[in-house]
C-alpha atoms as a PDB file:
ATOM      1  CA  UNK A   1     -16.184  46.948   3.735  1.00  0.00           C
ATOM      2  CA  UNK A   2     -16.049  50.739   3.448  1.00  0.00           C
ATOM      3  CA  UNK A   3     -15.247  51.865   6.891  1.00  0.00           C
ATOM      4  CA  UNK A   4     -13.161  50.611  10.088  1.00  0.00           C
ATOM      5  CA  UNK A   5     -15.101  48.800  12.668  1.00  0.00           C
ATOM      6  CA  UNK A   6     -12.329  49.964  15.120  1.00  0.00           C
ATOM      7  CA  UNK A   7     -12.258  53.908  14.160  1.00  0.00           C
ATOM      8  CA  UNK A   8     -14.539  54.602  11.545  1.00  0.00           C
ATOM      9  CA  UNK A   9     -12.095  55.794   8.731  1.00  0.00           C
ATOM     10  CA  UNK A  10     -12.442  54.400   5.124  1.00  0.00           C
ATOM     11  CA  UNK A  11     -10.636  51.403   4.247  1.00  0.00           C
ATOM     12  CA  UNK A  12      -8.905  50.711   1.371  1.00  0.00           C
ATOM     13  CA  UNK A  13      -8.337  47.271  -0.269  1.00  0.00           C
ATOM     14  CA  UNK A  14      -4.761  45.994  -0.376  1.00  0.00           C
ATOM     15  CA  UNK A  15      -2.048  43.885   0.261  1.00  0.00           C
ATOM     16  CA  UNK A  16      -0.729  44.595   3.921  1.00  0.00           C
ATOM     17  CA  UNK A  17       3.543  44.410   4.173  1.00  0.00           C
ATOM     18  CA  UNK A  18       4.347  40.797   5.531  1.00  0.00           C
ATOM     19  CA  UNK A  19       0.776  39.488   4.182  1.00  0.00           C
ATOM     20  CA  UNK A  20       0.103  37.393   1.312  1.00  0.00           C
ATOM     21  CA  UNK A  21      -3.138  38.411   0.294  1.00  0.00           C
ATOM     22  CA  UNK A  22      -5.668  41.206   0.035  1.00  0.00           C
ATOM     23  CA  UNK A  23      -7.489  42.708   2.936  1.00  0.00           C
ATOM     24  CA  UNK A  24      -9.646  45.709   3.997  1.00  0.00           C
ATOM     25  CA  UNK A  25      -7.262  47.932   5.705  1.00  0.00           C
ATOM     26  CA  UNK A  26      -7.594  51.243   7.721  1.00  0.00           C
ATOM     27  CA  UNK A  27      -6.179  54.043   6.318  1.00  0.00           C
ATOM     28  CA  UNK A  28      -6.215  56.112   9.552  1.00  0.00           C
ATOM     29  CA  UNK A  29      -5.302  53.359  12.693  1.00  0.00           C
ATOM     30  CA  UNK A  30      -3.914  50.689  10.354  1.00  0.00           C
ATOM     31  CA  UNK A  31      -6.219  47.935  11.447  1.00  0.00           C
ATOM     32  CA  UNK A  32      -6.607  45.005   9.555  1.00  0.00           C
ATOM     33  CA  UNK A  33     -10.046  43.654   8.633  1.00  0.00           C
ATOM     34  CA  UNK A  34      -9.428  39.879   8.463  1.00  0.00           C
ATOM     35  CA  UNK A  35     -12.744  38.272   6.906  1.00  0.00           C
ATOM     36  CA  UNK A  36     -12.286  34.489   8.563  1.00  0.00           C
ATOM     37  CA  UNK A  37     -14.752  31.598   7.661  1.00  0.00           C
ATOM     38  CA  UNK A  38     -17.929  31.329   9.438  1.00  0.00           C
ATOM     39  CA  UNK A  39     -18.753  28.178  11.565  1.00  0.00           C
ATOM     40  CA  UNK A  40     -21.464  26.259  11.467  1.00  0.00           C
ATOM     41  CA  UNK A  41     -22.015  23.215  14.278  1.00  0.00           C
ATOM     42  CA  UNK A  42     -24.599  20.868  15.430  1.00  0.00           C
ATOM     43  CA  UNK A  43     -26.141  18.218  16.410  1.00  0.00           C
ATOM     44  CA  UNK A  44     -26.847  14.794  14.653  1.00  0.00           C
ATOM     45  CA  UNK A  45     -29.270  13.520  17.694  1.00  0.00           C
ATOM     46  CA  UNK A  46     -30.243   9.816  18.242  1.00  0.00           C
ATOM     47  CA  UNK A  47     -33.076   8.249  19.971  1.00  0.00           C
ATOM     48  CA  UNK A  48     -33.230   4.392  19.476  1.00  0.00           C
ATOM     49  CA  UNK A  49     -33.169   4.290  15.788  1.00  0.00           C
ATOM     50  CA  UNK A  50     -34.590   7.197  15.015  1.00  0.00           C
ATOM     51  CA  UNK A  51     -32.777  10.574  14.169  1.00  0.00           C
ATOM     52  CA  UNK A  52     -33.889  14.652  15.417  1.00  0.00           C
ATOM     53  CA  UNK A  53     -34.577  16.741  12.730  1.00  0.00           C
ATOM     54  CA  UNK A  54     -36.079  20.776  13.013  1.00  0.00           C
ATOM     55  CA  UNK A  55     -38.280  21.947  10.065  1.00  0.00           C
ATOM     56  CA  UNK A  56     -36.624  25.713   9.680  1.00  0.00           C
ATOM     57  CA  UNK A  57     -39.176  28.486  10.500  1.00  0.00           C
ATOM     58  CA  UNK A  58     -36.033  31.120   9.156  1.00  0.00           C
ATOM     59  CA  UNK A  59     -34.494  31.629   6.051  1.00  0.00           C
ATOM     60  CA  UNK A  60     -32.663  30.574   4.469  1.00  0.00           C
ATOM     61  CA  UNK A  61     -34.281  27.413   3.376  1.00  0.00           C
ATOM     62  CA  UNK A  62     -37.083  28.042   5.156  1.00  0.00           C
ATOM     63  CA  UNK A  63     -39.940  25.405   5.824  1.00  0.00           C
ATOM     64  CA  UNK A  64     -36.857  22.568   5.012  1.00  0.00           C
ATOM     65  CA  UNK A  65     -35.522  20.173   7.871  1.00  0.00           C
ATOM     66  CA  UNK A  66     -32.167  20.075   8.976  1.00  0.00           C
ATOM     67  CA  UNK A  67     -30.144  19.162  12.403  1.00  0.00           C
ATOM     68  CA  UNK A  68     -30.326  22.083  15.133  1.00  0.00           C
ATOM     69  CA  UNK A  69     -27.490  23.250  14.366  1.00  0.00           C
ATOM     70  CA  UNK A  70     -25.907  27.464  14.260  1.00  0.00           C
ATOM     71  CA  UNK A  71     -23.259  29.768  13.788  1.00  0.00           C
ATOM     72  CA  UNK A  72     -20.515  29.224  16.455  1.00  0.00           C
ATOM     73  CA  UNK A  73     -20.609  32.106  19.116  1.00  0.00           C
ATOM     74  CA  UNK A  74     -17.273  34.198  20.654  1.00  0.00           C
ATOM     75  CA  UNK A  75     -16.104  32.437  23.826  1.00  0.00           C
ATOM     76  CA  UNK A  76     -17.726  29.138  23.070  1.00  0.00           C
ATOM     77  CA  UNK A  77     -15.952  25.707  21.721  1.00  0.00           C
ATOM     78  CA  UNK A  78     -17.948  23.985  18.833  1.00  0.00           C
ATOM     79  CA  UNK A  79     -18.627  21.283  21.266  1.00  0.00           C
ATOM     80  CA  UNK A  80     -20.360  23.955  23.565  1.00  0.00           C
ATOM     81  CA  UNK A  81     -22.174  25.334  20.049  1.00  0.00           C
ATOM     82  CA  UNK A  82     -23.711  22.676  19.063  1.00  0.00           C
ATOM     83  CA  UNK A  83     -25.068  21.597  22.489  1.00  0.00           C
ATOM     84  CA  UNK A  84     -26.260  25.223  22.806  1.00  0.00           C
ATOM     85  CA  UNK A  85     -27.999  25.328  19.420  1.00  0.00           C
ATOM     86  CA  UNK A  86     -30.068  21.812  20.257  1.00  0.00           C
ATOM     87  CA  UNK A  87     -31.305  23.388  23.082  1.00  0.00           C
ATOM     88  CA  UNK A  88     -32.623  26.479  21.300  1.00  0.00           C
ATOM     89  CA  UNK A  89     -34.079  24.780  18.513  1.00  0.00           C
ATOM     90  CA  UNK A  90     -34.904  21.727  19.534  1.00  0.00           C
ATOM     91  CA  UNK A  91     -35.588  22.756  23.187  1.00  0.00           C
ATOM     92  CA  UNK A  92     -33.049  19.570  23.865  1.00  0.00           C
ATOM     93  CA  UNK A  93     -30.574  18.417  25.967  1.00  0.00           C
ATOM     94  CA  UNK A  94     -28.268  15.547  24.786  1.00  0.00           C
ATOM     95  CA  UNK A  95     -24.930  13.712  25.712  1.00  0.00           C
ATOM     96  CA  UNK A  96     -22.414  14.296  23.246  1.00  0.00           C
ATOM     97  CA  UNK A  97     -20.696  11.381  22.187  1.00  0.00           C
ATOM     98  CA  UNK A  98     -18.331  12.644  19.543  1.00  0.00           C
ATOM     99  CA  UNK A  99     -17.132  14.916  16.543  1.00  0.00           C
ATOM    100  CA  UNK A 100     -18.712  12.965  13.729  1.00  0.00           C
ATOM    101  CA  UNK A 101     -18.128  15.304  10.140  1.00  0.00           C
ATOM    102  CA  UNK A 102     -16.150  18.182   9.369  1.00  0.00           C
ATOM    103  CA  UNK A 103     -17.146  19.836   6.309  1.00  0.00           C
ATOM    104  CA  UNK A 104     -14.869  22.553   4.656  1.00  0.00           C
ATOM    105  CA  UNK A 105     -16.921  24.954   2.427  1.00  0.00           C
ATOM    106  CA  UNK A 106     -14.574  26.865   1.117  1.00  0.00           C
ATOM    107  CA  UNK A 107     -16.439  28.388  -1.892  1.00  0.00           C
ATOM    108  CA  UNK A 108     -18.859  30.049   0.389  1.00  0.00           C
ATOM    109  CA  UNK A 109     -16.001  30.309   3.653  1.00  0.00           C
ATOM    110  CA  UNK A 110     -18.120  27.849   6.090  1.00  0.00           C
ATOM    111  CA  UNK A 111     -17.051  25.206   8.008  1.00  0.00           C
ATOM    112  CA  UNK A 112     -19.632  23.049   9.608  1.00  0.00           C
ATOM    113  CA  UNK A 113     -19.424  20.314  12.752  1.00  0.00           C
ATOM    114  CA  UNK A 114     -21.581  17.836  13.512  1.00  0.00           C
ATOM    115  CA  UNK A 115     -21.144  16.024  16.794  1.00  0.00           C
ATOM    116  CA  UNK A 116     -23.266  12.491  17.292  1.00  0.00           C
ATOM    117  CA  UNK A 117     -25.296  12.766  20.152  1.00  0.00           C
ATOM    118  CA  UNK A 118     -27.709  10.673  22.321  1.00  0.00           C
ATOM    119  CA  UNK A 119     -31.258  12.286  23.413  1.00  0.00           C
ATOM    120  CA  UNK A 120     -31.487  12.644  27.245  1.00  0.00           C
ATOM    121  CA  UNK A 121     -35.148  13.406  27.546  1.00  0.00           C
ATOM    122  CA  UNK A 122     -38.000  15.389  25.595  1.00  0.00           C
ATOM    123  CA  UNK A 123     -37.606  17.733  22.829  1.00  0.00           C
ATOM    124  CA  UNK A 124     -39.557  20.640  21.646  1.00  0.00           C
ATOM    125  CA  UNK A 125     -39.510  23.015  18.959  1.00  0.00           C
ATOM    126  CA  UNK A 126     -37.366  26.454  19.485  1.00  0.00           C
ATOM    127  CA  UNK A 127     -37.983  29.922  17.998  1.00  0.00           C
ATOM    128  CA  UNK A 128     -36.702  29.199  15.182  1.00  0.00           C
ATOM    129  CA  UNK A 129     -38.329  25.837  14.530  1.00  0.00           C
ATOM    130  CA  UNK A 130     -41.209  25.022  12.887  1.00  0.00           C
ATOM    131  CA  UNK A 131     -41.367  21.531  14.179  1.00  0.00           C
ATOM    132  CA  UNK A 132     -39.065  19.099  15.452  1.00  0.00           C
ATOM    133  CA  UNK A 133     -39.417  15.290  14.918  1.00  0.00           C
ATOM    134  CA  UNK A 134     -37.733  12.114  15.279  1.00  0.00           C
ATOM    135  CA  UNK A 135     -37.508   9.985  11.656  1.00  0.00           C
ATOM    136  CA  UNK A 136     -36.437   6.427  10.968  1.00  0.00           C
ATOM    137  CA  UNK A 137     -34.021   6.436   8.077  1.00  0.00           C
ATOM    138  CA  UNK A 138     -37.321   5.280   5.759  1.00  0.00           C
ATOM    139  CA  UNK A 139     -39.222   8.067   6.985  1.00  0.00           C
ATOM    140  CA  UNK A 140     -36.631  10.853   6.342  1.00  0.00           C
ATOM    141  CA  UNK A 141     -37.914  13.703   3.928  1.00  0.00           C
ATOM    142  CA  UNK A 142     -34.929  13.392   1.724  1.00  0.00           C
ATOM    143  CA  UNK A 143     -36.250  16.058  -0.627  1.00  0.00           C
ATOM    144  CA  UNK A 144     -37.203  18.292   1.861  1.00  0.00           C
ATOM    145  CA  UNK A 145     -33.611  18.837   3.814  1.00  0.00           C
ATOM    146  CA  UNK A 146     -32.562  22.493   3.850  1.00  0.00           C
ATOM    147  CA  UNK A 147     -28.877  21.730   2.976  1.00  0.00           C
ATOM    148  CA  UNK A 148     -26.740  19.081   0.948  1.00  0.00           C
ATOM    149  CA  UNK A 149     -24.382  19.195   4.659  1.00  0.00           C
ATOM    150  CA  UNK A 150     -27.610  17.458   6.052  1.00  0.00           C
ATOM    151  CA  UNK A 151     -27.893  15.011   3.356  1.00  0.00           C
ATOM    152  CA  UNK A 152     -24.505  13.381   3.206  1.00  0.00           C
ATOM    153  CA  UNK A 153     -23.974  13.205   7.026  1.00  0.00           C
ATOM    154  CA  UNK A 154     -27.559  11.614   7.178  1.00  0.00           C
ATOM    155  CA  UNK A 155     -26.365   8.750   4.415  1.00  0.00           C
ATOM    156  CA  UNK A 156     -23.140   8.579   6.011  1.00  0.00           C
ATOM    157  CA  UNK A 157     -24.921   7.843   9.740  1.00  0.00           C
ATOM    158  CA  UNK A 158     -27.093   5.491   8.514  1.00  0.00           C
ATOM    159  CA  UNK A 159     -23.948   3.902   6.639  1.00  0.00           C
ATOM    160  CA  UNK A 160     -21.710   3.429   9.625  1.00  0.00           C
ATOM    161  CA  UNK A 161     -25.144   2.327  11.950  1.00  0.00           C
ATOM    162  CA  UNK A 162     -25.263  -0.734   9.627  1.00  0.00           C
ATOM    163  CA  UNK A 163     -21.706  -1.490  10.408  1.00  0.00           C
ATOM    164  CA  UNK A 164     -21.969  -0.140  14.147  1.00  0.00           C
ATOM    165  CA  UNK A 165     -18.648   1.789  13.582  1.00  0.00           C
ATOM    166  CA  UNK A 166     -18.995   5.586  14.098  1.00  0.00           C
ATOM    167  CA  UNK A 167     -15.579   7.503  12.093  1.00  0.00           C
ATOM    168  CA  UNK A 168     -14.816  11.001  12.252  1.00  0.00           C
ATOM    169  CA  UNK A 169     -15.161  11.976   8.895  1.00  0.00           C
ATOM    170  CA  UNK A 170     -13.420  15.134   7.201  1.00  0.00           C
ATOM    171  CA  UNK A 171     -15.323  16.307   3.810  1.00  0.00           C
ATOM    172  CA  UNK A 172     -13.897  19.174   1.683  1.00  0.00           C
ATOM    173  CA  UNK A 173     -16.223  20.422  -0.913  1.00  0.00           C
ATOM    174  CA  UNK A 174     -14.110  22.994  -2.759  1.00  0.00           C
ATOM    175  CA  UNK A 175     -16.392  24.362  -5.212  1.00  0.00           C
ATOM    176  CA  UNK A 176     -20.072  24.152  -5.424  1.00  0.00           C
ATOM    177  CA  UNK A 177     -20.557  22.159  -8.923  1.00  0.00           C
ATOM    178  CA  UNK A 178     -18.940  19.446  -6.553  1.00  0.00           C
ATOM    179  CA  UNK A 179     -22.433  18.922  -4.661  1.00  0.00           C
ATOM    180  CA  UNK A 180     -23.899  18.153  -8.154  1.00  0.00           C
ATOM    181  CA  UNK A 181     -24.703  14.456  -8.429  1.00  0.00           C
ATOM    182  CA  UNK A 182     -23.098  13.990  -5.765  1.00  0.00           C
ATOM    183  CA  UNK A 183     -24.207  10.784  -3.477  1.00  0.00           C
ATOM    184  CA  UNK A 184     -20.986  10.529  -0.630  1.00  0.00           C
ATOM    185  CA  UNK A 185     -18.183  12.770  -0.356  1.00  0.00           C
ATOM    186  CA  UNK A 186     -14.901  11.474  -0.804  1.00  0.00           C
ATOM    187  CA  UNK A 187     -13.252  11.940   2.778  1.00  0.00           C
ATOM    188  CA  UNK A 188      -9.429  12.807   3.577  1.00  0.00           C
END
């Protein structure tokens, strides 16, 4: 970040007094640039025994299925998010059960929600969807899903449907090299 977003002036890189790490600062109005993890929240939707999933018609990952699922809007809880970003890309509305997985990315500064929901009528495909189709766990393109988030919240789900016992789960993947080989996520 070169320049203020509040007056315009250059910024330089630094340690601001009563801070603990390094920030973009102003050097004109003093404002500090905090750079705060992005979230990420969505849907895992059910329908019988089948699961929603939206073939990606963006990148990244493009052409790869995943939940509907987005970046978390100003003014809007992640509840409100993820019910929001079903209905755009998978044209869906759904009753929201509960908070079912946390994941903390911190290597790339994401966090990601996904609350288990119920279908509550027909589903489409959004503008950003390619297609959008329900999948019994044996029909689910495991090598086609856009993002390793998908995959383990998909095992877990079909994990805790066998026991009928839904848990929040809270994942924290620290470091990439962690995905590697990696079948469930340890949870704390």
């Amino acid at each position: 970040m070169n320049y203020c977003t509040r007056c315009g002036a250059n910024t330089v890189y630094m340690t601001p007094p009563a801070d603990n790490r390094r920030r973009h600062v102003c050097r004109l109005c003093g404002f500090i640039h905090y750079e705060n993890p992005k979230i990420v929240c969505g849907c895992l939707v059910r329908s019988g025994e089948r699961v929603l999933l939206c073939q990606r018609a963006i990148d990244p990952r493009k052409h790869m299925w995943t939940f509907p699922a987005g970046f978390l809007e100003r003014g809007e809880t992640t509840r409100e998010g993820a019910i929001r970003e079903t209905k755009e890309e998978a044209c869906a509305e759904v009753t929201v059960a509960q908070l079912y997985i946390q994941f903390d990315l911190s290597y790339i500064s994401q966090i990601y929600q996904f609350y288990l929901t119920d279908l509550a009528g027909s589903f489409g495909r959004g503008e950003e969807t390619l297609d959008a189709r329900l999948f019994s766990e044996s029909d689910i393109p495991w090598n086609e899903l856009a993002f390793p988030v998908v995959r383990e919240t998909l095992q877990y789900y079909f994990q805790d449907r066998q026991r009928d016992h839904f848990e929040f789960r809270h994942v924290e993947i620290p470091d990439r090299s962690v995905w590697i080989g990696r079948t469930t996520a340890s949870t704390t």
